[in-house]
Protein backbone atom coordinates (compact mmCIF):
# COMPACT_ATOMS: atom_id res chain seq x y z
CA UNK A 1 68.57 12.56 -34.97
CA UNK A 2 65.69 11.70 -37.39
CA UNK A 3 68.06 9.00 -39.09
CA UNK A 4 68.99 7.73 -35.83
CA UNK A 5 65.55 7.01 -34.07
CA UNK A 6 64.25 5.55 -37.47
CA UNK A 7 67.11 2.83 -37.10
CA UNK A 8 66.20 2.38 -33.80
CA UNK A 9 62.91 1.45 -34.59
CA UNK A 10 63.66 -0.65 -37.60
CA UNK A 11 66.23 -2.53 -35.36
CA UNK A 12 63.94 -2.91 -32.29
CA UNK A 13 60.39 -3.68 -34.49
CA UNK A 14 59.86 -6.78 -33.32
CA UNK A 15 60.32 -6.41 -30.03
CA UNK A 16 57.95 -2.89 -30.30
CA UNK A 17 55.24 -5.47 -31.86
CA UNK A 18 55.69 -7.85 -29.28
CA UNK A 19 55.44 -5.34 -26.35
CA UNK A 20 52.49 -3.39 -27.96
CA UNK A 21 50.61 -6.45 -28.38
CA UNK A 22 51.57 -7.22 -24.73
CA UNK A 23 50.37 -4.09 -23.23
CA UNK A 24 47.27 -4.70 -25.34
CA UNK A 25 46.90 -7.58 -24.36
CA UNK A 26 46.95 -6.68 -20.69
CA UNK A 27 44.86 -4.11 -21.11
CA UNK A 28 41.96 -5.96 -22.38
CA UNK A 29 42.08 -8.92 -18.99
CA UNK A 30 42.17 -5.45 -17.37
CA UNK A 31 39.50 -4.47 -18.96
CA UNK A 32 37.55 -7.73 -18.93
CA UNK A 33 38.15 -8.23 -15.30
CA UNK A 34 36.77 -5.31 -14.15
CA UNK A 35 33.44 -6.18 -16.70
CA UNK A 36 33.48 -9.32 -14.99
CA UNK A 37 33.05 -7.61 -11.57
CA UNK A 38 30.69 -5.07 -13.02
CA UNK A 39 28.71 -8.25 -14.22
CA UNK A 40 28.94 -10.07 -11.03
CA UNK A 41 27.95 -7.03 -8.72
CA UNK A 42 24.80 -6.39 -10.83
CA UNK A 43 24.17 -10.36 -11.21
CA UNK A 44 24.53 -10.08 -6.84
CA UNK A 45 22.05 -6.90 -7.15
CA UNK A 46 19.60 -8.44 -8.95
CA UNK A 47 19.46 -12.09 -6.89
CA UNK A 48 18.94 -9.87 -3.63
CA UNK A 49 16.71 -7.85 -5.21
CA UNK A 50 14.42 -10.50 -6.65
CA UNK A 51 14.72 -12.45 -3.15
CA UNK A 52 13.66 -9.36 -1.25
CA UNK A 53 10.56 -9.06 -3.83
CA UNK A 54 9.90 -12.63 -3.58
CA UNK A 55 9.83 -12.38 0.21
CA UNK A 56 7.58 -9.44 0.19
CA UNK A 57 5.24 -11.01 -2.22
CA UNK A 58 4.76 -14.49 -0.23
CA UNK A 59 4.66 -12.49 3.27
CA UNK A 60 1.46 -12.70 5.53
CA UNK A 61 0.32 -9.20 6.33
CA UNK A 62 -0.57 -10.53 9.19
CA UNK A 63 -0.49 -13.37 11.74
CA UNK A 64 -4.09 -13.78 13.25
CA UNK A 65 -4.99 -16.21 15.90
CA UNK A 66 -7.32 -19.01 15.15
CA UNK A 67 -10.68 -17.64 15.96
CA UNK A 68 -13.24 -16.79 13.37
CA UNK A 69 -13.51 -13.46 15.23
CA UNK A 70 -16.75 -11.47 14.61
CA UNK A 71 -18.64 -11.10 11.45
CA UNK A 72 -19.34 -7.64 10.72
CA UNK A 73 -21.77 -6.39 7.98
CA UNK A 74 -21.96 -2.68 6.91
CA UNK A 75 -24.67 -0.77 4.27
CA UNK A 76 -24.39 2.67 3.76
CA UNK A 77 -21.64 3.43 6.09
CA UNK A 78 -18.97 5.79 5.98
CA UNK A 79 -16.51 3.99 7.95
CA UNK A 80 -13.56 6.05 9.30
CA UNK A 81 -9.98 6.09 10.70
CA UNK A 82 -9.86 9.55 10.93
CA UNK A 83 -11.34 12.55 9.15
CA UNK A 84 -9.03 12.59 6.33
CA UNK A 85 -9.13 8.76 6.11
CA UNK A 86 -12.42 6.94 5.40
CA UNK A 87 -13.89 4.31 3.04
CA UNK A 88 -17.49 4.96 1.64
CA UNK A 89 -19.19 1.64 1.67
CA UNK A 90 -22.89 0.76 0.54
CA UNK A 91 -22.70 -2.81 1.62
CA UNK A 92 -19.48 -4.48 2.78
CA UNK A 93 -18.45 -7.62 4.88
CA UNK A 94 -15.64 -7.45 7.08
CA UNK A 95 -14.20 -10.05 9.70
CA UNK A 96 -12.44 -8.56 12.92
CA UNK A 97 -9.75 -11.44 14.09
CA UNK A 98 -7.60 -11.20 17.11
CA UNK A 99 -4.13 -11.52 16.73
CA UNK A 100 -4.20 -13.07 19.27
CA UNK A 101 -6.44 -15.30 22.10
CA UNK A 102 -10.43 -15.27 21.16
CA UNK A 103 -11.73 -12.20 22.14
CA UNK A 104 -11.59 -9.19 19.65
CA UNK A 105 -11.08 -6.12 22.22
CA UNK A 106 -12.78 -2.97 19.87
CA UNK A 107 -10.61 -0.46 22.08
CA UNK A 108 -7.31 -1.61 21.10
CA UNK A 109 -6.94 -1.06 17.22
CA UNK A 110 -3.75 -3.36 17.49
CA UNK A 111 -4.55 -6.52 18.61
CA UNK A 112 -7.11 -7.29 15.82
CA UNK A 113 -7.24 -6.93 12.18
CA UNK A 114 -10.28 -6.52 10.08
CA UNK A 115 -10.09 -8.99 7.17
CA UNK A 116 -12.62 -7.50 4.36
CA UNK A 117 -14.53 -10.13 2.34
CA UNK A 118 -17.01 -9.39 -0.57
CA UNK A 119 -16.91 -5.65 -0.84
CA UNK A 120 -16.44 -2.96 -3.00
CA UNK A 121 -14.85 0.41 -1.37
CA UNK A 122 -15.02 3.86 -2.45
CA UNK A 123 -12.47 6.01 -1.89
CA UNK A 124 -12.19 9.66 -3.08
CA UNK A 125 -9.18 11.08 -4.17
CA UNK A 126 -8.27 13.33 -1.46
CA UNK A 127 -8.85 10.37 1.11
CA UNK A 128 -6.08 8.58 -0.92
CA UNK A 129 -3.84 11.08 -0.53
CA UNK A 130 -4.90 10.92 3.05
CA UNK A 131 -4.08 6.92 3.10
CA UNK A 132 -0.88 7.78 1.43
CA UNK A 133 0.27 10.85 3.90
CA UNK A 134 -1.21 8.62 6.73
CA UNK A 135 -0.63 5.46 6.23
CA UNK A 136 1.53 4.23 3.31
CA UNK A 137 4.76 7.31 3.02
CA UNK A 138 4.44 7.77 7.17
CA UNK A 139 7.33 6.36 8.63
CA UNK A 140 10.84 6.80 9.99
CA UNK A 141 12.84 7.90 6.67
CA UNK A 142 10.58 7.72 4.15
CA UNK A 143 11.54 9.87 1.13
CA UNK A 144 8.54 11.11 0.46
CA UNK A 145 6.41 13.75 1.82
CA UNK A 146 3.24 16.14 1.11
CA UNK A 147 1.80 14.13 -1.31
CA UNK A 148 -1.22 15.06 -2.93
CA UNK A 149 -3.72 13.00 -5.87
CA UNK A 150 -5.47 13.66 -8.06
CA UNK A 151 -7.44 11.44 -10.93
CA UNK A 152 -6.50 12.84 -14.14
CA UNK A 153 -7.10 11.92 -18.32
CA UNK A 154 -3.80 11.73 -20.71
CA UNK A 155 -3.51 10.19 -23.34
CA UNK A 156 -7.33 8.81 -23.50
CA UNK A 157 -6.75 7.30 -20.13
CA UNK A 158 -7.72 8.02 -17.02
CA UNK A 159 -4.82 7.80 -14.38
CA UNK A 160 -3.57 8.95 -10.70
CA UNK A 161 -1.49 11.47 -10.36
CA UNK A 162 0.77 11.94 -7.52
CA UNK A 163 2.62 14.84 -7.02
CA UNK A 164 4.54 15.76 -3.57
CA UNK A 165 8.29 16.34 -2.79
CA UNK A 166 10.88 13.74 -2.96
CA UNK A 167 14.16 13.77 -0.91
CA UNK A 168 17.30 13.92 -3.06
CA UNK A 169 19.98 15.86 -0.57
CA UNK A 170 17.40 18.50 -1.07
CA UNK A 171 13.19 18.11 -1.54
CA UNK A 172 12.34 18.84 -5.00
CA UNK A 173 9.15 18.68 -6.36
CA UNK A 174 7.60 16.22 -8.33
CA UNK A 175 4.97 14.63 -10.48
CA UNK A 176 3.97 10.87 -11.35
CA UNK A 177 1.13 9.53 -13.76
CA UNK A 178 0.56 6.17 -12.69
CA UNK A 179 -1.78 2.96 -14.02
CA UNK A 180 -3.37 1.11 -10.99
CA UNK A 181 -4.31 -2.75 -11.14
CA UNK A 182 -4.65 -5.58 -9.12
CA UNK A 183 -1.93 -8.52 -8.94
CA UNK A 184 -4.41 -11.26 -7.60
CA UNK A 185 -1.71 -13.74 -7.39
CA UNK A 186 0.89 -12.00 -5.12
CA UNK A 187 -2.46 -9.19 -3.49
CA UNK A 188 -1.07 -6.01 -4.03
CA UNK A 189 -1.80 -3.08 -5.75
CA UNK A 190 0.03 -2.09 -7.89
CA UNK A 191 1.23 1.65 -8.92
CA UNK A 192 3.11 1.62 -12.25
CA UNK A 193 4.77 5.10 -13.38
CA UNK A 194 3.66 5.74 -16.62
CA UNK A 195 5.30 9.34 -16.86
CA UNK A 196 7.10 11.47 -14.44
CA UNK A 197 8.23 14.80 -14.49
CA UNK A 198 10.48 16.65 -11.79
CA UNK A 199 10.47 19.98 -11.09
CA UNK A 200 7.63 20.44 -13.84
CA UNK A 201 10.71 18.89 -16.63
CA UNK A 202 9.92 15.63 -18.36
CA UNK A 203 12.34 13.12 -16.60
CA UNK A 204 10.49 9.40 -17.31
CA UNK A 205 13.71 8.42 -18.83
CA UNK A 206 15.47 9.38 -15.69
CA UNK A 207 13.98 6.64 -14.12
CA UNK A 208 16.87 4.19 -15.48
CA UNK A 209 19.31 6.02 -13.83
CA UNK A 210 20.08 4.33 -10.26
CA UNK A 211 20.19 7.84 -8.54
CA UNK A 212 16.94 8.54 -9.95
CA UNK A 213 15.39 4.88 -10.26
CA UNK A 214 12.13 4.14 -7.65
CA UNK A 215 14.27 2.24 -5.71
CA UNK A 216 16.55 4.87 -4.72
CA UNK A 217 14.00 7.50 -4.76
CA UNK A 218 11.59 5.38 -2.42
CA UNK A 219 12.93 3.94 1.37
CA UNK A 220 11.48 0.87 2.03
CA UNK A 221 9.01 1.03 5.64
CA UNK A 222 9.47 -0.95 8.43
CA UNK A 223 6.31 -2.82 8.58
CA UNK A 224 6.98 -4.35 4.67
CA UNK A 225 3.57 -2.95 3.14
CA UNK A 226 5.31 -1.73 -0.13
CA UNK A 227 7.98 -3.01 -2.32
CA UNK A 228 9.38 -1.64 -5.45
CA UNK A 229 10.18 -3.06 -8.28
CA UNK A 230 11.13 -1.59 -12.27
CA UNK A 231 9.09 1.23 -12.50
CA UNK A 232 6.02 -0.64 -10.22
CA UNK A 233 5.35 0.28 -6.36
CA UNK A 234 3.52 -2.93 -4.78
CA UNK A 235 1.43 -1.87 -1.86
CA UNK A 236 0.17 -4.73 0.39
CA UNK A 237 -4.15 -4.29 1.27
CA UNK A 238 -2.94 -3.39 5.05
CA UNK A 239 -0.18 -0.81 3.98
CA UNK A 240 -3.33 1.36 3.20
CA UNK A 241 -4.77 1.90 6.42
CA UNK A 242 -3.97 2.87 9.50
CA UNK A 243 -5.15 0.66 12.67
CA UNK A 244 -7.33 -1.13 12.69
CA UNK A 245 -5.67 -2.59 10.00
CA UNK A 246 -7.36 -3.87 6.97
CA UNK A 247 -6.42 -7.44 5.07
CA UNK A 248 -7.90 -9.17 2.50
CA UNK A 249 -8.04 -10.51 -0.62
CA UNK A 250 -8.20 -7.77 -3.40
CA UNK A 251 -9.73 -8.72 -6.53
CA UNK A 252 -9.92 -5.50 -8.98
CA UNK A 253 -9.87 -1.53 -9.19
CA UNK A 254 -11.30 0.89 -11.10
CA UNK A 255 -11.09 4.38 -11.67
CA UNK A 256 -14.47 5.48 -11.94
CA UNK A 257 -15.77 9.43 -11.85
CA UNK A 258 -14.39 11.23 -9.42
CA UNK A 259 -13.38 7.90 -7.42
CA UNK A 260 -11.58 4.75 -6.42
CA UNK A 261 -13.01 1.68 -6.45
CA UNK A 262 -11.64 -1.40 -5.30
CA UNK A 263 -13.23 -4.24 -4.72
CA UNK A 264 -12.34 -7.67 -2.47
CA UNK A 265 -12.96 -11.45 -2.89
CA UNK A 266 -14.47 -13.68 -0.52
CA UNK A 267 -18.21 -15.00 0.88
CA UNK A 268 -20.44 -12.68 1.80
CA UNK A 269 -21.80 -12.15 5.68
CA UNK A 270 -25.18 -12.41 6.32
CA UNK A 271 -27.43 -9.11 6.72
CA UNK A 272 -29.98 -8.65 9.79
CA UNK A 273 -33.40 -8.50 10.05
CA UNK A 274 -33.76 -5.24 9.93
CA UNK A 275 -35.34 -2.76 7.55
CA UNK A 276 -32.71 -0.21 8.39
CA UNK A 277 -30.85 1.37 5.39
CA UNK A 278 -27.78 2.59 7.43
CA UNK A 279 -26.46 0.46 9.73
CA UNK A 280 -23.14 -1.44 11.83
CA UNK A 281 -24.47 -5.10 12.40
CA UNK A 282 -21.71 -7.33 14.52
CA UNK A 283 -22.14 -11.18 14.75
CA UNK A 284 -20.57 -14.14 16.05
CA UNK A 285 -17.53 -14.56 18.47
CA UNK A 286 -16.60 -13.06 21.57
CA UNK A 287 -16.11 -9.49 21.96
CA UNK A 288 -15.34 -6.73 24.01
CA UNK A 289 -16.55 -2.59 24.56
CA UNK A 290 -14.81 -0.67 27.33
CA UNK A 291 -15.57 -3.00 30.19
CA UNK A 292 -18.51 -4.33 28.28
CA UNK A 293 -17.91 -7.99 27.07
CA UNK A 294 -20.08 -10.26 24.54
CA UNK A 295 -19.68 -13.84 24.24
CA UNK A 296 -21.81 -14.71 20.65
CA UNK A 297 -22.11 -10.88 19.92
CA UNK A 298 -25.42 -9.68 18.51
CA UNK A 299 -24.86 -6.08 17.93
CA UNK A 300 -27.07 -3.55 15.44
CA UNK A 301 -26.10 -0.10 15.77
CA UNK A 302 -28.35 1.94 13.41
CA UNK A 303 -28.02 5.37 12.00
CA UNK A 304 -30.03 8.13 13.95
CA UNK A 305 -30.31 10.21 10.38
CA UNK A 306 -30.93 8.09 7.43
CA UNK A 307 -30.99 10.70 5.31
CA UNK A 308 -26.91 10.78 4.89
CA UNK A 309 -24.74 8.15 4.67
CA UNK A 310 -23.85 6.23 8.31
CA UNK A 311 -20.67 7.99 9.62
CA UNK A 312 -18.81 5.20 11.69
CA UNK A 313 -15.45 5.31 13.42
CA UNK A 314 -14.14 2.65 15.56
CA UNK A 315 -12.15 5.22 16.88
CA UNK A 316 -14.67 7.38 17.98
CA UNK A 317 -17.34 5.23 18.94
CA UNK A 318 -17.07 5.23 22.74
CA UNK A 319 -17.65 8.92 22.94
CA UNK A 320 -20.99 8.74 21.44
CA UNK A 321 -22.50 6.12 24.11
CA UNK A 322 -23.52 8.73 26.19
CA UNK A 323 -25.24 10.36 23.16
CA UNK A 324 -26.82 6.85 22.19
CA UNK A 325 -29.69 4.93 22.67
CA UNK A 326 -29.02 1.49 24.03
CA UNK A 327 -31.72 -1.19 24.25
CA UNK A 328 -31.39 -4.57 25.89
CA UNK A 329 -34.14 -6.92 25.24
CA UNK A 330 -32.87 -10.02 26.44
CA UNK A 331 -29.17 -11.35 27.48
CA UNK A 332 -28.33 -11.71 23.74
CA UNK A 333 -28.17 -8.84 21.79
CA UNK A 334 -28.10 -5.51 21.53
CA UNK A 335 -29.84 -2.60 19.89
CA UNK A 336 -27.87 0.88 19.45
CA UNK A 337 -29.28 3.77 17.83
CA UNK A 338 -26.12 6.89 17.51
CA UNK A 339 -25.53 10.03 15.59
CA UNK A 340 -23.45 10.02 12.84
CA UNK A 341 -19.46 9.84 13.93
């Protein structure tokens, strides 16, 4: 039988060779082809990817109407959204624009924005994790939740650490060390992973892995205020804050102490003539309180006790009129004196 199949063989060789080399053959354009698709689907993944980015990158946060709005100048102000979300300020220069017509209407946190100019914020780290709960991860299937921060040295640096549960089928618990900096050109801030560890495990390398990658891990919101991209989250100025939204033109950050800072580009507004140390001064276009309206507002509301920092809220104003005091010396400006917010 032996005998037999080894004449076969020898008989049939060439035509064995022929077909082996065949099937080979076939098997590599096989092969190749579906390399070639592989290829072509990444190559597809990566164009869409880098349009996306490039989309978020040149987008306006915001499209404001063409008044100047109303200057605003703050020193020594705590100004707040809510109580977990505030910026501590010792002088800072914002602009409130209407989205839309001329007059910027201080009750409705949505049809303005408040564009900050040269400033430097300081933000503590559990107010960040506010902003992030709040603000940033808060929105219709976000993969994120329960985030806390904390500023933290390793490695002779000094970096943010955000820890929270992400949602992968189940939540599971997790930890990133991140750098922070400013990307002047494109405004964002930027959060770069330096390590990350899951479940308490060392998994930085897992962040290759699509499954695992930041842009799996991390649902894009609805309003566009963060992009991802590598290991890097992008957060626009406005994705920070809840309304009143905040724009602007950010030109560093530092970790400093126990804080944030990040400070904004553009020309400073003009302080009153006041010898107040705490105060809210508003100048400059047309605005509007409750039923109250300004045309050229000339506003200085002044902290009742000095001795703290001013706690504002535009929020929360309204409900300490009644515990104000208002003067009116003439038809062009006026003097408020409230309790901290």
């Amino acid at each position: 039988m032996k005998k037999r199949t080894a004449e076969w063989v020898h008989q049939h060789r060439r035509w064995l060779v022929n077909g082996g080399l065949a099937v080979a053959l076939l098997l590599m354009v096989v092969e190749g082809f579906f390399l070639y698709q592989q290829h072509t689907a990444r190559r597809a993944t990566d164009v869409q990817r880098e349009k996306l980015l490039t989309k978020f990158l040149k987008g306006d946060t915001a499209q404001v109407g063409s008044s100047e709005g109303v200057a605003i100048r703050l020193q020594n102000v705590r100004f707040k959204w809510s109580q977990n979300v505030y910026i501590d300020a010792g002088d800072m220069a914002i602009r409130a624009v209407p989205l839309d017509g001329s007059t910027v209407v201080f009750d409705d946190l949505e049809t303005f924005r408040l564009v900050l100019q040269r400033s430097t914020v300081r933000i503590r780290p559990d107010v960040l994790q506010g902003m992030f709960n709040e603000a940033v991860f808060n929105y219709p299937g976000s993969k994120i939740r329960d985030l806390t921060v904390q500023l933290v040295e390793s490695g002779g640096e000094r970096l943010l650490k955000l820890s929270g549960k992400v949602n992968m089928v189940v939540w599971i618990p997790f930890s990133m060390f991140t750098k922070l900096s400013v990307n002047r050109r494109t405004n964002t801030l930027v959060i770069d992973v330096d390590h990350l560890k899951v479940v308490g495990i060392p998994a930085t390398k897992l962040l290759k892995w699509k499954p695992l990658n930041l842009e799996s891990l991390i649902a894009l919101p609805p309003n566009k205020s963060l992009t991802v991209h590598g290991n890097q989250i992008m957060v626009k100025p406005f994705g920070l804050f809840p309304p009143p939204r905040i724009d602007g033109q950010m030109a560093d950050v530092k970790l400093e102490g126990d804080v944030l800072e990040l400070d904004f580009a553009g020309p400073p507004i003009s302080a009153p003539q006041s010898q107040a140390r705490n105060y809210v001064f508003l100048r400059g276009g047309n605005s509007q309180f409750g039923h109250f309206r300004m045309l050229d507002t000339d506003v200085l509301i002044l902290d009742r006790d000095e001795r703290t920092p001013f706690g504002f809220s535009l929020t929360g104003y309204s409900a300490l009129i009644p515990r104000s005091d208002i003067e009116v010396h003439n038809t062009k400006e006026v003097l408020v004196t409230m309790p901290d917010s």
